[in-house]
Protein backbone atom coordinates (compact mmCIF):
# COMPACT_ATOMS: atom_id res chain seq x y z
CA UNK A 1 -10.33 7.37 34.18
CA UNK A 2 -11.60 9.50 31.21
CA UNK A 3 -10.50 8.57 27.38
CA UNK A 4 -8.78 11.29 26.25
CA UNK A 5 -8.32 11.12 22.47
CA UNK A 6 -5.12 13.11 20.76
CA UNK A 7 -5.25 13.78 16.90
CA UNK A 8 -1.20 12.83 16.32
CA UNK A 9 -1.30 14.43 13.02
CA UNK A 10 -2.65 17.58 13.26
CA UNK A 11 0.61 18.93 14.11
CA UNK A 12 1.31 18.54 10.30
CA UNK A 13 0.38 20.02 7.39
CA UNK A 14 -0.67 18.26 4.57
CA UNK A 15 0.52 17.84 1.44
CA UNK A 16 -0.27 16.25 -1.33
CA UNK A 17 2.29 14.11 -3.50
CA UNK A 18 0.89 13.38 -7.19
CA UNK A 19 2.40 9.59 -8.13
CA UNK A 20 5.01 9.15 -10.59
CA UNK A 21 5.51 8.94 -14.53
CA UNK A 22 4.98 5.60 -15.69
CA UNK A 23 8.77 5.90 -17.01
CA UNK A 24 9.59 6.70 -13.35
CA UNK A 25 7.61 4.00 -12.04
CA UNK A 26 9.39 1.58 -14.07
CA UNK A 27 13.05 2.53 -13.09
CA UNK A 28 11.86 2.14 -10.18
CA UNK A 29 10.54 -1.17 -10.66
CA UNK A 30 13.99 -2.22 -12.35
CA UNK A 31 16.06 -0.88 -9.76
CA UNK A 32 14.56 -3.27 -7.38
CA UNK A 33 13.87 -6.57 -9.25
CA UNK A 34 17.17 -6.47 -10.70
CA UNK A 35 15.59 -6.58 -14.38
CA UNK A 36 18.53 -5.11 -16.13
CA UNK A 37 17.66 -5.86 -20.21
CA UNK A 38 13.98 -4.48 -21.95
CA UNK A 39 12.19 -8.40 -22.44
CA UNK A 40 10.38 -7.12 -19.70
CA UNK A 41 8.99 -3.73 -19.58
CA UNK A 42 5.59 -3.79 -21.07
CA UNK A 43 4.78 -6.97 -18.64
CA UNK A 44 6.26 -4.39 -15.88
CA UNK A 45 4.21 -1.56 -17.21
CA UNK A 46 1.29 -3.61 -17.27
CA UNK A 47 1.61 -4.58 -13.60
CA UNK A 48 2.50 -0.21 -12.54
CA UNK A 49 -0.88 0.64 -14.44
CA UNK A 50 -2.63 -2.57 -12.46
CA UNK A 51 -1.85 -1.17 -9.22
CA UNK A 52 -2.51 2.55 -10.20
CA UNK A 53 1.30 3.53 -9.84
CA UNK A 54 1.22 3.01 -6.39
CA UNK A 55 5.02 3.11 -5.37
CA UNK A 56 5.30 1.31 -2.35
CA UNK A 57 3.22 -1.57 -4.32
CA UNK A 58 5.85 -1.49 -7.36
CA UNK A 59 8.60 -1.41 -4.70
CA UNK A 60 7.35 -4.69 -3.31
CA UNK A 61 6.24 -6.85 -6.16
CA UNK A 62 9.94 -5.84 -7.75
CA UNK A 63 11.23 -6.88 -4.97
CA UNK A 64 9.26 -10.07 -5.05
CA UNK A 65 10.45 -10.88 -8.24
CA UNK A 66 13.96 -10.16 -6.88
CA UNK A 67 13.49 -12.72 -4.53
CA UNK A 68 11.21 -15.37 -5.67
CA UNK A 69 13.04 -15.66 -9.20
CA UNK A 70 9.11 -15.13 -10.97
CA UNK A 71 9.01 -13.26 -14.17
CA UNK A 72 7.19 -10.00 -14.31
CA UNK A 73 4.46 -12.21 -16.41
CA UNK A 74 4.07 -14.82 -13.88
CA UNK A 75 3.59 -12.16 -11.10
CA UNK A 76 0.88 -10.38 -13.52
CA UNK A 77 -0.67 -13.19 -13.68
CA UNK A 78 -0.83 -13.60 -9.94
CA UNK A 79 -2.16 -9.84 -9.14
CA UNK A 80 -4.71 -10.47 -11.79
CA UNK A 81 -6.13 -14.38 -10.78
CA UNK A 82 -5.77 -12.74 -6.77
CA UNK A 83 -6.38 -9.39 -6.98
């Protein structure tokens, strides 16, 4: 039997997606944490610029906050004593 290897993607083109504004980043941020009031937002900016406004990163540590009732300070302080 002979190992046949298929490049999936080269069917599609690439294209490259630039991240979002930092403002963007942090509606986004909001919208899933369910931070609705401003006590927050330089703890939450602080956490988008530690993880380079990676989206699907601020989409899951919002939602971690969501769900584990943390505050955006207590989460820094997590990313930054874990990595």
């Amino acid at each position: 039997m002979r190992n046949i290897r298929i490049n999936m993607y080269s069917a599609f083109e690439k294209i490259n997606i630039s991240k979002l504004s930092p403002e963007d980043c942090l509606k986004l941020y909001k919208k899933h944490s369910g931070v609705k009031d401003n006590k927050q937002d330089e703890t939450i900016k602080e956490i988008i610029k530690t993880v380079d406004y990676h989206t699907l990163t601020v989409v899951l540590i919002a939602k971690t906050q969501h769900e584990s009732g943390y505050s955006a300070e207590k989460l820094l302080e997590i990313i930054k004593t874990n990595g």
